[in-house]
C-alpha atoms as a PDB file:
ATOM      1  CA  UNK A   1     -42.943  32.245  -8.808  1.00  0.00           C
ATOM      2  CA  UNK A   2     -39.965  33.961  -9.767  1.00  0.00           C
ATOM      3  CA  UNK A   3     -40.843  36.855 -11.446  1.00  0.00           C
ATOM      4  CA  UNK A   4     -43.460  37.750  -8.308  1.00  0.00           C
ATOM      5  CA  UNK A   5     -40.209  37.365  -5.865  1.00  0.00           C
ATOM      6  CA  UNK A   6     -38.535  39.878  -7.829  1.00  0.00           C
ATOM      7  CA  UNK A   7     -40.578  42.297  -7.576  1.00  0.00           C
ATOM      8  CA  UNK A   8     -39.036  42.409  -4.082  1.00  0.00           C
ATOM      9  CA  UNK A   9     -35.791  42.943  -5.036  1.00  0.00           C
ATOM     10  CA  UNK A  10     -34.341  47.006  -5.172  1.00  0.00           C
ATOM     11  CA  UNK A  11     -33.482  47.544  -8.863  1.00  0.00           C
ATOM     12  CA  UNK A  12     -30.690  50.114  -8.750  1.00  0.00           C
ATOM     13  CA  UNK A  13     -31.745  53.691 -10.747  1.00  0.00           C
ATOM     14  CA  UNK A  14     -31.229  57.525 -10.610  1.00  0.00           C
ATOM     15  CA  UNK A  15     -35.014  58.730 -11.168  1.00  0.00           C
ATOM     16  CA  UNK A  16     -36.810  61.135  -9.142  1.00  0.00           C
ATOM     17  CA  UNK A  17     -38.991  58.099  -7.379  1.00  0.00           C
ATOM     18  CA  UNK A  18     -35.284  56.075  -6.151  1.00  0.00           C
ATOM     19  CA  UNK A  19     -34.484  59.165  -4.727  1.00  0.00           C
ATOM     20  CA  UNK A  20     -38.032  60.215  -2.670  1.00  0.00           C
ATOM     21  CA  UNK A  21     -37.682  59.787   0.939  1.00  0.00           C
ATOM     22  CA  UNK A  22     -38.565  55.986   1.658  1.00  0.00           C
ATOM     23  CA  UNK A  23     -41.424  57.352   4.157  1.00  0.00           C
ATOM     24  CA  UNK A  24     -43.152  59.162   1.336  1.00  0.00           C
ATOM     25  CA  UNK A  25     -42.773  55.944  -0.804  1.00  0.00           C
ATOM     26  CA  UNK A  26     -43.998  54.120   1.956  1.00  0.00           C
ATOM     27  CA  UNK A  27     -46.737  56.839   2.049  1.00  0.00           C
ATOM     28  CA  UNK A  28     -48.096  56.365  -1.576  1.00  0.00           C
ATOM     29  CA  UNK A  29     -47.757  52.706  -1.364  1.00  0.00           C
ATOM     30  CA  UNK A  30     -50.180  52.518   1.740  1.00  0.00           C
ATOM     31  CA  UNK A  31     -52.504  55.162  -0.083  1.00  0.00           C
ATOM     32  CA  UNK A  32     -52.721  53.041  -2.723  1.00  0.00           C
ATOM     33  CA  UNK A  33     -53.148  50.049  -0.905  1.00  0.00           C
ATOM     34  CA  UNK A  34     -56.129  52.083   1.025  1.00  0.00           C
ATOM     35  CA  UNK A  35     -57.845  53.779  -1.783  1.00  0.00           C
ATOM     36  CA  UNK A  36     -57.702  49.789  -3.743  1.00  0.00           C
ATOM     37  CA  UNK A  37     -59.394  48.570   0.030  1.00  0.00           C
ATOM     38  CA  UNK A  38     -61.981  51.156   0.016  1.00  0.00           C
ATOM     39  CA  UNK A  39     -63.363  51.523  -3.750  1.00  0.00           C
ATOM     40  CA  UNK A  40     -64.673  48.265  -4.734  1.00  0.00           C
ATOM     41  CA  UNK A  41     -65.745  49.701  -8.196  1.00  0.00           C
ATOM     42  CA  UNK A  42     -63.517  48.086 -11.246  1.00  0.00           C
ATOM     43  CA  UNK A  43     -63.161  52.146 -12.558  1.00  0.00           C
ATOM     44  CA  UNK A  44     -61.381  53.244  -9.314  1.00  0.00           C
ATOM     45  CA  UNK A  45     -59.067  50.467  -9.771  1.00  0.00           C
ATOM     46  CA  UNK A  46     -57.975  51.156 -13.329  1.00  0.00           C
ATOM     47  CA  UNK A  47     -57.184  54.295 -12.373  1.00  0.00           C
ATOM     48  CA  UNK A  48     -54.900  53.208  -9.412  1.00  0.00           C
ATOM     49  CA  UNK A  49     -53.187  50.606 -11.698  1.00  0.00           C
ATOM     50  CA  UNK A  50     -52.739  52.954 -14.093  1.00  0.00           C
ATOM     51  CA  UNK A  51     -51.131  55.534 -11.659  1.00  0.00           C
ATOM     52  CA  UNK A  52     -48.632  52.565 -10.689  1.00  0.00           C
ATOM     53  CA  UNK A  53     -47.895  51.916 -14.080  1.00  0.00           C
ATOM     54  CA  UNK A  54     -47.063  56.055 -14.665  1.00  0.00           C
ATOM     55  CA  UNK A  55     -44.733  55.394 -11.304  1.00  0.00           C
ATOM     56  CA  UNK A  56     -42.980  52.175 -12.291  1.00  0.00           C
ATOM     57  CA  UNK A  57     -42.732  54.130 -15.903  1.00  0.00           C
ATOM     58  CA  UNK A  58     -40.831  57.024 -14.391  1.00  0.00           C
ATOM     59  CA  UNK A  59     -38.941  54.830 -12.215  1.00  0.00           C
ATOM     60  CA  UNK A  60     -37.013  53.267 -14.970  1.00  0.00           C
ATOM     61  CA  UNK A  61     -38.763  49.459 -13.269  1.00  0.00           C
ATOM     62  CA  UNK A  62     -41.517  49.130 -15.830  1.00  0.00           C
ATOM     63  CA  UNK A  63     -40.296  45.910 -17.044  1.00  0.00           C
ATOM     64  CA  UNK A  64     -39.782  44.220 -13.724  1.00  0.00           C
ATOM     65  CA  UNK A  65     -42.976  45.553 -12.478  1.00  0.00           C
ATOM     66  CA  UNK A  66     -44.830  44.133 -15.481  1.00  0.00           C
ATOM     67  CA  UNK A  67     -42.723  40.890 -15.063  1.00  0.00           C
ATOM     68  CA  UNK A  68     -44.259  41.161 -11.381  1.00  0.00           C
ATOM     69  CA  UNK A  69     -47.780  41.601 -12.436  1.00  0.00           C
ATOM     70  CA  UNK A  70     -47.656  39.046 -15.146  1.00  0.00           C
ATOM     71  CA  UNK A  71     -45.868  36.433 -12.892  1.00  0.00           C
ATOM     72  CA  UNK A  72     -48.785  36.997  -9.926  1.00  0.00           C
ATOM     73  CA  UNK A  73     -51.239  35.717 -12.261  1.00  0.00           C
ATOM     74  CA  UNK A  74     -51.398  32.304 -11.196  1.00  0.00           C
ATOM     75  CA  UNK A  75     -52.563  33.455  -7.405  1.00  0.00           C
ATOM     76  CA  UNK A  76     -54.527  36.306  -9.389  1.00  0.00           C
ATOM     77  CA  UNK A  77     -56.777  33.365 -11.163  1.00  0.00           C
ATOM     78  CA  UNK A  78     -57.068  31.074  -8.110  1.00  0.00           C
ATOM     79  CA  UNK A  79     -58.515  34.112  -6.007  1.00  0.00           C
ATOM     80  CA  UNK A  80     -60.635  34.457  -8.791  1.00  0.00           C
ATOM     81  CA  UNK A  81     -61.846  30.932  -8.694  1.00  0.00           C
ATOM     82  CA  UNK A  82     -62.039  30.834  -5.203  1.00  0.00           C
ATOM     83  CA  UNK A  83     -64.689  33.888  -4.997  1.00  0.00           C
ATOM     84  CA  UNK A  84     -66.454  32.375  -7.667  1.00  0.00           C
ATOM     85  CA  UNK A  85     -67.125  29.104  -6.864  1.00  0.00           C
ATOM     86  CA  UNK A  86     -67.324  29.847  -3.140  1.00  0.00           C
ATOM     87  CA  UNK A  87     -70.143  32.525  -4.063  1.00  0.00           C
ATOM     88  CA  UNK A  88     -72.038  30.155  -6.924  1.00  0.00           C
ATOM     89  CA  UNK A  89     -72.853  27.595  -4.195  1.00  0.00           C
ATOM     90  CA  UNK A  90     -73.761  29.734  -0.938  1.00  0.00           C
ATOM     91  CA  UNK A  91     -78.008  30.387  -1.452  1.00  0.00           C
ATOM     92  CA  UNK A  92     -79.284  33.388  -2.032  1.00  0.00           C
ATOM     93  CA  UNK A  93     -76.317  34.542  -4.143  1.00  0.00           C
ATOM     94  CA  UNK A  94     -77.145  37.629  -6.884  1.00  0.00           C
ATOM     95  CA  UNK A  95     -77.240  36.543 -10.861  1.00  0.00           C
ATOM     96  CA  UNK A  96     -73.870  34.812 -12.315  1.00  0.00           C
ATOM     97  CA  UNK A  97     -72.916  37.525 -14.323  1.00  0.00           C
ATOM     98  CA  UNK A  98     -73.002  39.924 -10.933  1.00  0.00           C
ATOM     99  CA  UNK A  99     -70.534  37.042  -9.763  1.00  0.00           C
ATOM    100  CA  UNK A 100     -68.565  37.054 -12.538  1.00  0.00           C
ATOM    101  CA  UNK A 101     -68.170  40.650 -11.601  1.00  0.00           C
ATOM    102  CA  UNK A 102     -67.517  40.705  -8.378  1.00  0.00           C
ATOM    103  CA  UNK A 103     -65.014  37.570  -8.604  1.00  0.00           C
ATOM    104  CA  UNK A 104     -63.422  40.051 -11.184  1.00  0.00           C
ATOM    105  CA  UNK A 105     -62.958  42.985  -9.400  1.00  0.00           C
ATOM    106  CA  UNK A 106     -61.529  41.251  -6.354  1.00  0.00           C
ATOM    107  CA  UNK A 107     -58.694  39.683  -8.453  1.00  0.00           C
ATOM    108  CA  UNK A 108     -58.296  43.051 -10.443  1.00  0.00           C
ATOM    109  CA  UNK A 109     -58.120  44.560  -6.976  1.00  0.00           C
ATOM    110  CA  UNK A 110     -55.179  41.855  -6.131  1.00  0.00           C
ATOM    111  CA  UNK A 111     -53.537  43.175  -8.994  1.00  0.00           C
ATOM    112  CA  UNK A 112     -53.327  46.944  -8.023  1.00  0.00           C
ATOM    113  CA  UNK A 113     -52.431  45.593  -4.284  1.00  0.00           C
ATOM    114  CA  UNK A 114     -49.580  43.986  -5.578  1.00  0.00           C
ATOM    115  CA  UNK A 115     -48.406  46.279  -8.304  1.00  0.00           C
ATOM    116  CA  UNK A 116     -48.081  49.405  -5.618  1.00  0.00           C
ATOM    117  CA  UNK A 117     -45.564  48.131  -3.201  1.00  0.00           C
ATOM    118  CA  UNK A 118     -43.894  46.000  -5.814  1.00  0.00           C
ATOM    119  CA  UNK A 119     -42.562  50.050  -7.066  1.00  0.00           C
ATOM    120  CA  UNK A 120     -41.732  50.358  -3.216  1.00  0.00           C
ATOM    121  CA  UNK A 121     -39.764  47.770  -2.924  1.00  0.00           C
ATOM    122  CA  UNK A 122     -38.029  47.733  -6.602  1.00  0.00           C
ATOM    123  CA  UNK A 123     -37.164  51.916  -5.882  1.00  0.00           C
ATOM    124  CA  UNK A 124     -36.114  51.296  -2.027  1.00  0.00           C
ATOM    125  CA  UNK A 125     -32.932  49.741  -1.109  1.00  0.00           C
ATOM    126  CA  UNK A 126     -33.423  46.954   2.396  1.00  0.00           C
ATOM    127  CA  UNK A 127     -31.083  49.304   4.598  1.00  0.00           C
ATOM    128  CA  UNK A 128     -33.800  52.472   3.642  1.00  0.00           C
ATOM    129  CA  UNK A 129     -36.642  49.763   4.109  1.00  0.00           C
ATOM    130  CA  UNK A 130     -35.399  49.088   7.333  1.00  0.00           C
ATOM    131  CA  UNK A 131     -34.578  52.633   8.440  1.00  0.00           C
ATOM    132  CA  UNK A 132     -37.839  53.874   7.872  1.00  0.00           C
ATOM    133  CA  UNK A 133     -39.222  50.807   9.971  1.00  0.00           C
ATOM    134  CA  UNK A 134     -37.210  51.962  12.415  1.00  0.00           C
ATOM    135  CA  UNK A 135     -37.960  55.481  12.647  1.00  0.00           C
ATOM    136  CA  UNK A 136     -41.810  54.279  12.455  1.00  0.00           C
ATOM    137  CA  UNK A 137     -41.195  52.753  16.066  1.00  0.00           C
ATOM    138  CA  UNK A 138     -41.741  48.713  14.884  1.00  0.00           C
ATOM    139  CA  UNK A 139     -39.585  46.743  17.049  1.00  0.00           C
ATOM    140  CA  UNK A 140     -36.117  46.283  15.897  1.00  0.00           C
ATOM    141  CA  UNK A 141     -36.403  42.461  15.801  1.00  0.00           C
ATOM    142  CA  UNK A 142     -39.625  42.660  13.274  1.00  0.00           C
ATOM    143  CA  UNK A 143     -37.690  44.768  11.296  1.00  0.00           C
ATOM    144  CA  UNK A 144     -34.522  42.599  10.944  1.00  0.00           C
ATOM    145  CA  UNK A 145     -37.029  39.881  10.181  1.00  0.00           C
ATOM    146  CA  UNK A 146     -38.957  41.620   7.720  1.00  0.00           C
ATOM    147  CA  UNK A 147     -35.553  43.075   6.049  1.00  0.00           C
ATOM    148  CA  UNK A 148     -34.149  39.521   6.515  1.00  0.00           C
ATOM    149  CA  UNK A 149     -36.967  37.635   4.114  1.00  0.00           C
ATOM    150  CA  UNK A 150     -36.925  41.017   1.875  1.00  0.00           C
ATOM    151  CA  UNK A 151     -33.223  39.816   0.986  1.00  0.00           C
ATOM    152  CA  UNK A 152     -32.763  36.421   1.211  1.00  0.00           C
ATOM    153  CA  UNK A 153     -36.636  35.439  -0.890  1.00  0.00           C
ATOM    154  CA  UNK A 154     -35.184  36.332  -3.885  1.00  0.00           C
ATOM    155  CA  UNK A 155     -31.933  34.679  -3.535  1.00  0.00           C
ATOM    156  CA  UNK A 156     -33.829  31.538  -2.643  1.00  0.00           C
ATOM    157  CA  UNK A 157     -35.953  31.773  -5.516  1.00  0.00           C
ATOM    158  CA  UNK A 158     -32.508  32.424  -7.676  1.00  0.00           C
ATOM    159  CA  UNK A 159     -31.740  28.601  -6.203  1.00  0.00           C
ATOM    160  CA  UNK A 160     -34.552  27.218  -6.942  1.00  0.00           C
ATOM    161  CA  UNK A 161     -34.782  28.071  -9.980  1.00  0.00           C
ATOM    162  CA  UNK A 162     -31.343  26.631 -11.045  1.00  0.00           C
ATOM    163  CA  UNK A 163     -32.283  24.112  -9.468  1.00  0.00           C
ATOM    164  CA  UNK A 164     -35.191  23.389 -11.510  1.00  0.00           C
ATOM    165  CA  UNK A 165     -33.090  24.184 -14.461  1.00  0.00           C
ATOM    166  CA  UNK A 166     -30.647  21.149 -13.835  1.00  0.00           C
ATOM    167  CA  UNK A 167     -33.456  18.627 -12.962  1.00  0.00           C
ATOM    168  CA  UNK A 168     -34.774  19.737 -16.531  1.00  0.00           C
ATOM    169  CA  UNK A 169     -31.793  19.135 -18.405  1.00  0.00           C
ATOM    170  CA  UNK A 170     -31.121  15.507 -17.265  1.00  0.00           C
ATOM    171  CA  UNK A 171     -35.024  14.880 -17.889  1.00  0.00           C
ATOM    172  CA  UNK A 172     -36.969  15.361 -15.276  1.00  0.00           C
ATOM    173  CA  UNK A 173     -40.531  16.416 -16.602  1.00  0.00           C
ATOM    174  CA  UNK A 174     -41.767  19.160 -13.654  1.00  0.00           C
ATOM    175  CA  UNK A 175     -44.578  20.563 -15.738  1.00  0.00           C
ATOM    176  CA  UNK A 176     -46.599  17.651 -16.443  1.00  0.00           C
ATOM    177  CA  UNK A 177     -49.255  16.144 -14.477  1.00  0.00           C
ATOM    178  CA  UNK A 178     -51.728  16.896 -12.189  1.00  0.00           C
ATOM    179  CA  UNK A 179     -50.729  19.860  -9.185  1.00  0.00           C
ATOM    180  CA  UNK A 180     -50.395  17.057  -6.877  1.00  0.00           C
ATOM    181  CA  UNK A 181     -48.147  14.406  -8.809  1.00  0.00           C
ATOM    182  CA  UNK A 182     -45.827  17.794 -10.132  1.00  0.00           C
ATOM    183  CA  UNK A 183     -45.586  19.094  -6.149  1.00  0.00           C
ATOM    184  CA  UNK A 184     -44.532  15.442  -5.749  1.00  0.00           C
ATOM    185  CA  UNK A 185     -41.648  15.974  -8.433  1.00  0.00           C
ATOM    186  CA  UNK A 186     -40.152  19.295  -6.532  1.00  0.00           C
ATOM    187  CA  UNK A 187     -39.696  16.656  -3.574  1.00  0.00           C
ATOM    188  CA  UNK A 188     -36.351  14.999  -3.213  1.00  0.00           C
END
């Protein structure tokens, strides 16, 4: 849960994508985020993740933005899953392996979704984040809300996390068990 959370966090750099305009970073992040909506084919969304990649690359964020993508991969399977098993049980449904396919390229879609404003938000500082909100006309309050959870997520995650960490050390076991008993263990 971590790892996702920092991909909202600004990772300080001097490449040419830290200094675009945060509109036209905004821009290629939506386009992204369009073109992924539109093309349902697996192809179209290579290509898109692979343009990210090229971005994060030249950014100097490739490692957080893998640590990003590889972190997401728990709500990647479960959307998986869901599709699936939603889609094996409702009549009239194509062949599994169509499924299979389908279930696929919705989580593979999930992946490019996430990958393209996690290089937003790792090249653009908040105050940029929430200047271009601004200049886009959204309500000032949205956009000290919005710029409010951008910066204070990942320091909550930072507690949680050493929080976890200290639990651990005088024995708590958090990773074993069902979901339901280990939520149960996160509970004071």
């Amino acid at each position: 849960m971590a790892t996702i959370l920092q991909g909202l966090q600004f990772y300080p750099g001097d490449s040419l994508i830290h200094k675009l305009d945060p509109r036209a970073k905004l821009l290629i992040s939506t386009s992204f985020l369009l073109i992924t909506l539109i093309y349902v084919e697996v192809t179209v969304t290579t290509i898109i993740i692979v343009a990210e990649a090229l971005l994060a690359a030249a950014s100097g964020t490739i490692r957080r933005w893998i640590k990003t993508v590889y972190g997401s991969i728990p709500f990647i399977l479960a959307v998986f899953l869901m599709n699936y098993l939603v889609r094996m049980f409702i009549p009239g449904q194509p062949p599994i392996h169509i499924i299979l396919y389908e279930s696929f390229a919705a989580a593979y879609r999930l992946i490019a979704l996430l990958a393209s404003f996690s290089i937003f938000f790792l090249t653009t500082t908040p105050e940029e984040i929430g200047m271009t909100l601004t200049k886009l006309k959204i309500p000032y309050m949205y956009v000290f809300a919005f710029i409010s959870a951008i910066r204070f997520t990942p320091i909550l995650a930072e507690e949680l996390q050493t929080i976890m960490d200290s639990q651990r050390s005088r024995g708590l076991e958090l990773d074993k068990g069902n979901p339901l008993t280990r939520l149960r263990r996160y509970i004071p």
